[in-house]
Protein backbone atom coordinates (compact mmCIF):
# COMPACT_ATOMS: atom_id res chain seq x y z
CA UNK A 1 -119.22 67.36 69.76
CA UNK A 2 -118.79 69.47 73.24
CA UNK A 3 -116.58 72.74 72.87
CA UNK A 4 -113.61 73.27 74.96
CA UNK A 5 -114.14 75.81 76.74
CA UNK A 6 -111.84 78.79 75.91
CA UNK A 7 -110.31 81.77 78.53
CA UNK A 8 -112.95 84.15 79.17
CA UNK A 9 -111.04 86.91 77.44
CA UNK A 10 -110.94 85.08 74.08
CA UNK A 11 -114.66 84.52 73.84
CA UNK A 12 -114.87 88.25 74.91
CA UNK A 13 -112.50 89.19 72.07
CA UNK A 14 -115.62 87.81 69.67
CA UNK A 15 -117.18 90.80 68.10
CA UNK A 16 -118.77 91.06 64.82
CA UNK A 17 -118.21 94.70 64.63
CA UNK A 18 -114.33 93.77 64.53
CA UNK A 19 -115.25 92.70 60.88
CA UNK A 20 -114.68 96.47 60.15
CA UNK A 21 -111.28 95.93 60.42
CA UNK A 22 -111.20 92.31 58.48
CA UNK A 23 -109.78 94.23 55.24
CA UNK A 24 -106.52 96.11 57.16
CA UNK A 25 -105.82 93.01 58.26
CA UNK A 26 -106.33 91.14 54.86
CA UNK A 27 -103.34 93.79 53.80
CA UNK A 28 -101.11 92.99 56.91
CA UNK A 29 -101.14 89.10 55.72
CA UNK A 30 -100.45 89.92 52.36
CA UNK A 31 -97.63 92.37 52.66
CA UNK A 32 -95.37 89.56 52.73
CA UNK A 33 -94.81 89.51 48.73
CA UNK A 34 -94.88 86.15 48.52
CA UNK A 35 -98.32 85.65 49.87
CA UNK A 36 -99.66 88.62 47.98
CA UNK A 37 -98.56 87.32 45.18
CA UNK A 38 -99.41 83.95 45.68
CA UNK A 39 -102.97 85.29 46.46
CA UNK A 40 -103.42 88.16 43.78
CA UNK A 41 -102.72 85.50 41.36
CA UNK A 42 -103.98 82.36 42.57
CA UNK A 43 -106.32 80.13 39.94
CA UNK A 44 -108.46 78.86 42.56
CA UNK A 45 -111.10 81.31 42.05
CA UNK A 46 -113.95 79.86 44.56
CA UNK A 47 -111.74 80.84 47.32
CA UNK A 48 -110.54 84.35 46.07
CA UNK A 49 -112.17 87.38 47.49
CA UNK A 50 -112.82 89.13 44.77
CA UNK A 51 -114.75 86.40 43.00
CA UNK A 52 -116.66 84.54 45.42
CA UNK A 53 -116.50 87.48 48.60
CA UNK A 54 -119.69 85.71 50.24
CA UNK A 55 -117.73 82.09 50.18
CA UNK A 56 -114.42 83.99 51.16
CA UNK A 57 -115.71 85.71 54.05
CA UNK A 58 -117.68 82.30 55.42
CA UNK A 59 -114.79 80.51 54.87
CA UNK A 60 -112.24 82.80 56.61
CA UNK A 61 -114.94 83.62 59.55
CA UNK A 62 -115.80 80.10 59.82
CA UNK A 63 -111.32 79.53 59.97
CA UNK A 64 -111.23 81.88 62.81
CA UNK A 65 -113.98 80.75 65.12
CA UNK A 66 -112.88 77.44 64.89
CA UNK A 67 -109.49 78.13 65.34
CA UNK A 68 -110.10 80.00 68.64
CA UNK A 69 -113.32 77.95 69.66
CA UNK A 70 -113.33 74.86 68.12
CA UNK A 71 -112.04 71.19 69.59
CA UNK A 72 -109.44 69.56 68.67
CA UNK A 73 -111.29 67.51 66.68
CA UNK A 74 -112.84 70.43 64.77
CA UNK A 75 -109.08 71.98 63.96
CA UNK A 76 -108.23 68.90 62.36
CA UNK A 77 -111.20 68.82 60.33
CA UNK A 78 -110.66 72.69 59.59
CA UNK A 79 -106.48 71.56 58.84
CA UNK A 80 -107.55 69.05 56.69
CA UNK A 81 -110.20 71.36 54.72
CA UNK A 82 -107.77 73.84 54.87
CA UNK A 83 -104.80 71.82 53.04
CA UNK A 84 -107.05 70.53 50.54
CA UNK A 85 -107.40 74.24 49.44
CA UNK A 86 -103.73 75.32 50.00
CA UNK A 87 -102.51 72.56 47.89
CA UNK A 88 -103.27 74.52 44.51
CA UNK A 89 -102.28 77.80 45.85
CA UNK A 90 -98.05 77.40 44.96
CA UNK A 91 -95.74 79.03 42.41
CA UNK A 92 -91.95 79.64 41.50
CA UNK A 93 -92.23 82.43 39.14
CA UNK A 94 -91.78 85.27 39.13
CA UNK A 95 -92.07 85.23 42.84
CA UNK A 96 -91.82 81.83 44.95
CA UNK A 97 -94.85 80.83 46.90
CA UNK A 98 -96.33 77.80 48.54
CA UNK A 99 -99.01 78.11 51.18
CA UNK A 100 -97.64 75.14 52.62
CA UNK A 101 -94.81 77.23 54.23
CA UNK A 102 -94.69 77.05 57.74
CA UNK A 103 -92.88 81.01 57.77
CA UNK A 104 -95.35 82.02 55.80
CA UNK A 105 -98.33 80.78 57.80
CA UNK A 106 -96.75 82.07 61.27
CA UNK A 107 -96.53 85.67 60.09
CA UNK A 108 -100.73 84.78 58.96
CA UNK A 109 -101.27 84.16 62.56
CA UNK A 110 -98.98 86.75 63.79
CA UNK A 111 -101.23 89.24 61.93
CA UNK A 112 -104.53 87.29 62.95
CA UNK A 113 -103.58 88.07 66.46
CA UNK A 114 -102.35 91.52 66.45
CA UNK A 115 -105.61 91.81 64.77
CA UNK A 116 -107.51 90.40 67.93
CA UNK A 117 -105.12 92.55 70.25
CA UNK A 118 -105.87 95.80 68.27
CA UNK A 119 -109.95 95.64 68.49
CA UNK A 120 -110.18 93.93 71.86
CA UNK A 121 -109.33 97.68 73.35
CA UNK A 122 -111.48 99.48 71.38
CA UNK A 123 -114.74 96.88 72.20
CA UNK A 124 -114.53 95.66 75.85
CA UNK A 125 -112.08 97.87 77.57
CA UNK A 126 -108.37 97.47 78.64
CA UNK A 127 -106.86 94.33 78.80
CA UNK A 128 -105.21 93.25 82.77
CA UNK A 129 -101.73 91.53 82.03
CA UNK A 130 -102.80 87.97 82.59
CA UNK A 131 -105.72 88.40 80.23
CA UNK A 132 -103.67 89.71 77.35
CA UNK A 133 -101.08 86.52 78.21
CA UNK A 134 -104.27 84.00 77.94
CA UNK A 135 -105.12 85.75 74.85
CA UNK A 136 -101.43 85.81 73.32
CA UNK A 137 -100.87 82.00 74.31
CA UNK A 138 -104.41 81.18 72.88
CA UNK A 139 -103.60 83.06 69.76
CA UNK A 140 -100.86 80.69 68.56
CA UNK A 141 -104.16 78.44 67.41
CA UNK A 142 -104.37 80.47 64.73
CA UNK A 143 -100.91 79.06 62.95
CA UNK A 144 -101.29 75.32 64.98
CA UNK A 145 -105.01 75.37 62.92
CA UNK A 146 -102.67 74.99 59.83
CA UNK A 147 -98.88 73.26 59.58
CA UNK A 148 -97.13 75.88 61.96
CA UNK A 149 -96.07 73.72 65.13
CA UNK A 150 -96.83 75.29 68.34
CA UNK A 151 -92.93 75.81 68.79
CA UNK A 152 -93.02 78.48 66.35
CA UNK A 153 -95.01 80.66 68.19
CA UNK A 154 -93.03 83.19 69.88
CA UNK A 155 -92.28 82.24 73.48
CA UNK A 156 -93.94 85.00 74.85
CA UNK A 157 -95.40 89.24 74.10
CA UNK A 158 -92.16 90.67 74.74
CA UNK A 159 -91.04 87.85 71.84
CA UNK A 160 -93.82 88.83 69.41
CA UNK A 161 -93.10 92.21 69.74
CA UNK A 162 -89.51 91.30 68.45
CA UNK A 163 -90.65 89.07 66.01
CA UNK A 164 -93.35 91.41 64.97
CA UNK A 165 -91.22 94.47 64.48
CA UNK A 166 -88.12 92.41 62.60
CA UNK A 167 -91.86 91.59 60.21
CA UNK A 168 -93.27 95.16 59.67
CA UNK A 169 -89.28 96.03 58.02
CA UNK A 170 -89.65 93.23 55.43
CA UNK A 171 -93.26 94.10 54.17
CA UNK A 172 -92.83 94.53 50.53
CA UNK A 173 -95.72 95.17 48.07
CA UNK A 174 -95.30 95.02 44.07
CA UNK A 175 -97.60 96.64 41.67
CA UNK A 176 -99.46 93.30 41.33
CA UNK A 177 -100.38 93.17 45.07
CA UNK A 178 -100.76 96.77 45.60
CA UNK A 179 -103.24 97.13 42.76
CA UNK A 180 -105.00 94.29 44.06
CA UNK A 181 -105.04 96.05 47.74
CA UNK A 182 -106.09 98.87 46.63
CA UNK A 183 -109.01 97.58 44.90
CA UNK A 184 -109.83 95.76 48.15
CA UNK A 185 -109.80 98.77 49.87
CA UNK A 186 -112.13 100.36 47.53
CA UNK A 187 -114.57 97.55 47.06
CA UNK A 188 -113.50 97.36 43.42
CA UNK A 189 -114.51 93.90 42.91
CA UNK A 190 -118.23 94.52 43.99
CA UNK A 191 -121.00 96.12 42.08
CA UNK A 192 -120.67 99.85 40.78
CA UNK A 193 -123.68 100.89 43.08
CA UNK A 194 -122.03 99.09 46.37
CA UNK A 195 -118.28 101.13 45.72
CA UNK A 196 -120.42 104.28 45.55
CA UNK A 197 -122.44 103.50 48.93
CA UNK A 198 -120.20 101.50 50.97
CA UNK A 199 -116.38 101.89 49.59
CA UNK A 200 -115.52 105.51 51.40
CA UNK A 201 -116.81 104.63 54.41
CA UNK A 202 -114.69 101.09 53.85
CA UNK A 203 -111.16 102.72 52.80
CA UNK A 204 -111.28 105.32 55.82
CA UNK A 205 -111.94 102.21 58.28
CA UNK A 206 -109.46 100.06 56.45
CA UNK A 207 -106.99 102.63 56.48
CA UNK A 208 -107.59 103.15 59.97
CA UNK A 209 -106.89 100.23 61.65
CA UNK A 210 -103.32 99.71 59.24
CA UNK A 211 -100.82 100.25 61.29
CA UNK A 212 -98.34 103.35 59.58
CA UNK A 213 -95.86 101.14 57.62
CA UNK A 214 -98.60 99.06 56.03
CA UNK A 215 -100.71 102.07 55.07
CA UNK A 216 -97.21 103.51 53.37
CA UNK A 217 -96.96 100.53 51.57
CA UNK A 218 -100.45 100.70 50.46
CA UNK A 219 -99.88 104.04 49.13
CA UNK A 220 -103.31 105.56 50.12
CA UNK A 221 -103.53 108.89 51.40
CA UNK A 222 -104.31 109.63 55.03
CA UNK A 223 -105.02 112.77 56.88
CA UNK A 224 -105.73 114.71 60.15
CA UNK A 225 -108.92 115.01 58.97
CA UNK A 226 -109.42 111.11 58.36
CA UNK A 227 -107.73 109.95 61.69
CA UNK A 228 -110.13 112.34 63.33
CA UNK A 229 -113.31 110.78 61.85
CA UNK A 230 -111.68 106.81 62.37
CA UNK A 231 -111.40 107.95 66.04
CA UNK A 232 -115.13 109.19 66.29
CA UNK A 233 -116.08 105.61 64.51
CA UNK A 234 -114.23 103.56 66.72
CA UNK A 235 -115.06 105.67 70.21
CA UNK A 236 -118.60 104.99 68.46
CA UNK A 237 -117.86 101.38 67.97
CA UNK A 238 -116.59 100.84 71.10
CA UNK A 239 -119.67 102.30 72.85
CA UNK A 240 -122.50 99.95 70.64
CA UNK A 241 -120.65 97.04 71.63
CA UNK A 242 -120.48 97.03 75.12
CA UNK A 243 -124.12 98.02 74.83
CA UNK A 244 -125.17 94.48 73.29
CA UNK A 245 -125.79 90.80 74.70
CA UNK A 246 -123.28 88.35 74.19
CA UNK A 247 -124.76 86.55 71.50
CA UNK A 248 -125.38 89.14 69.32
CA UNK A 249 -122.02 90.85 69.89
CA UNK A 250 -120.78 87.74 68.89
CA UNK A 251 -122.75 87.51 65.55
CA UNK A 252 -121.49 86.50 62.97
CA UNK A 253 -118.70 84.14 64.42
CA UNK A 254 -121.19 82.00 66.50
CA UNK A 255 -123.40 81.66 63.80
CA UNK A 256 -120.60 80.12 61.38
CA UNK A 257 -119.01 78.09 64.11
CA UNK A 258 -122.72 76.23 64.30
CA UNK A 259 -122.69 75.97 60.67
CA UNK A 260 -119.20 74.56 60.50
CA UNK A 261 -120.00 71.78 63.13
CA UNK A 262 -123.36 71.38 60.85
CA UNK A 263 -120.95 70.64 58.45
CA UNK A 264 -118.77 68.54 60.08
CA UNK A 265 -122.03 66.27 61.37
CA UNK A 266 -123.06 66.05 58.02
CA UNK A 267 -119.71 65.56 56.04
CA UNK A 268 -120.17 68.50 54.08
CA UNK A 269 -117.12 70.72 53.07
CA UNK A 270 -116.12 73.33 55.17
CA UNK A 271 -114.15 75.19 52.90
């Protein structure tokens, strides 16, 4: 099954060192209380971070490449993975949720792409205005993967900048999901020795790359001192990525987008 090919700027958006930031932008999805709660309490445990993280994040990696990269073909095998999941993940009480909702799954996609838009900077360099259209028109893939119909996509940036301001003044987080972002943050749900080793370093990046109103929601502390060290990492970052070939810049979302059309070949779940 041949890929269609995508703009040049959205395979060059591909890096696997943008995983640093996959946690802030975990907490920009779920700030919506209705899909942090739906999440933080959801019974279908093989897809929940903090009990399967390995399936989660080959799941959610394997979502996004073929969302961006994928055919046609491939979307509507990820869709119908993808509902098959989403069908268990509902409540009414005591705060309504379905994953189903169309809202819902825009402001998923809204985040996915301001996401994309925030590391592409810090990786390969400024964006020209017709790239960053290419890659804001490609981005509504990431909602059209699911239910959201391409109409819902904000016409164009100046658009999703409206939309995406009116968004950042209704995030809302309840002690449910901010306990369970926090712990995110931290690395809570992985072993005592990985917190120690890993979960500093992974709170200052995740913290970094929030944008202000979701790290006040959080309710984290952040410094001078700490946006001085996230802007060493990133000019850092920035540097070892434009340093390395395509393919492995590109590593880990090439290798699951193989697996996934493995998968596919093979009838094997996806999700």
């Amino acid at each position: 099954m041949a890929a269609e090919a995508p703009p040049r700027v959205v395979l060059d958006s591909f890096t696997g060192l943008a995983l640093t930031a996959a946690a802030a932008n975990v907490v920009m999805q779920l700030s919506r209380l209705p899909i942090g709660r739906g999440v933080a309490e959801s019974k279908v445990d093989s897809g929940r971070v903090d009990k399967r993280p390995l399936k989660r994040a080959r799941t959610t990696l394997a979502y996004i490449a073929v969302a961006m990269l994928g055919t046609e073909e491939e979307r509507a095998a990820m869709r119908r993975e993808v509902n098959r999941q989403h069908r268990q993940v509902r409540a009414k009480e005591p705060v309504s949720y379905n994953a189903f909702d169309r809202e819902l799954q825009l402001w998923v996609a809204a985040c996915l792409y301001v996401g994309v838009e925030m590391i592409y900077p810090l990786c390969s360099g400024p964006l020209s205005p017709a790239d960053r259209d290419a890659l804001y028109r490609h981005g509504a893939r990431f909602g059209t993967t699911l239910q959201m119909p391409e109409e819902m996509w904000p016409a164009d940036r100046d658009a999703f900048e409206e939309y995406w301001q009116k968004g950042m003044s209704e995030i809302k987080m309840d002690d449910v999901t901010r306990t369970y972002l926090q712990n995110l943050t931290d690395l809570k749900f992985l072993p005592a020795a990985v917190q120690r080793t890993l979960g500093p370093f992974h709170r200052m990046v995740t913290l970094g790359f929030l944008p202000e109103p979701f790290r006040d929601e959080l309710g984290l502390p952040w410094t001078r001192r700490d946006q001085a060290r996230f802007d060493r990492f990133t000019r850092r970052f920035g540097a070892i990525n434009r340093t390395m070939p395509g393919p492995v810049r590109r590593f880990p979302f090439n290798m699951y987008l193989w697996d996934t059309r493995r998968r596919i070949r093979h009838g094997r779940p996806i999700v």
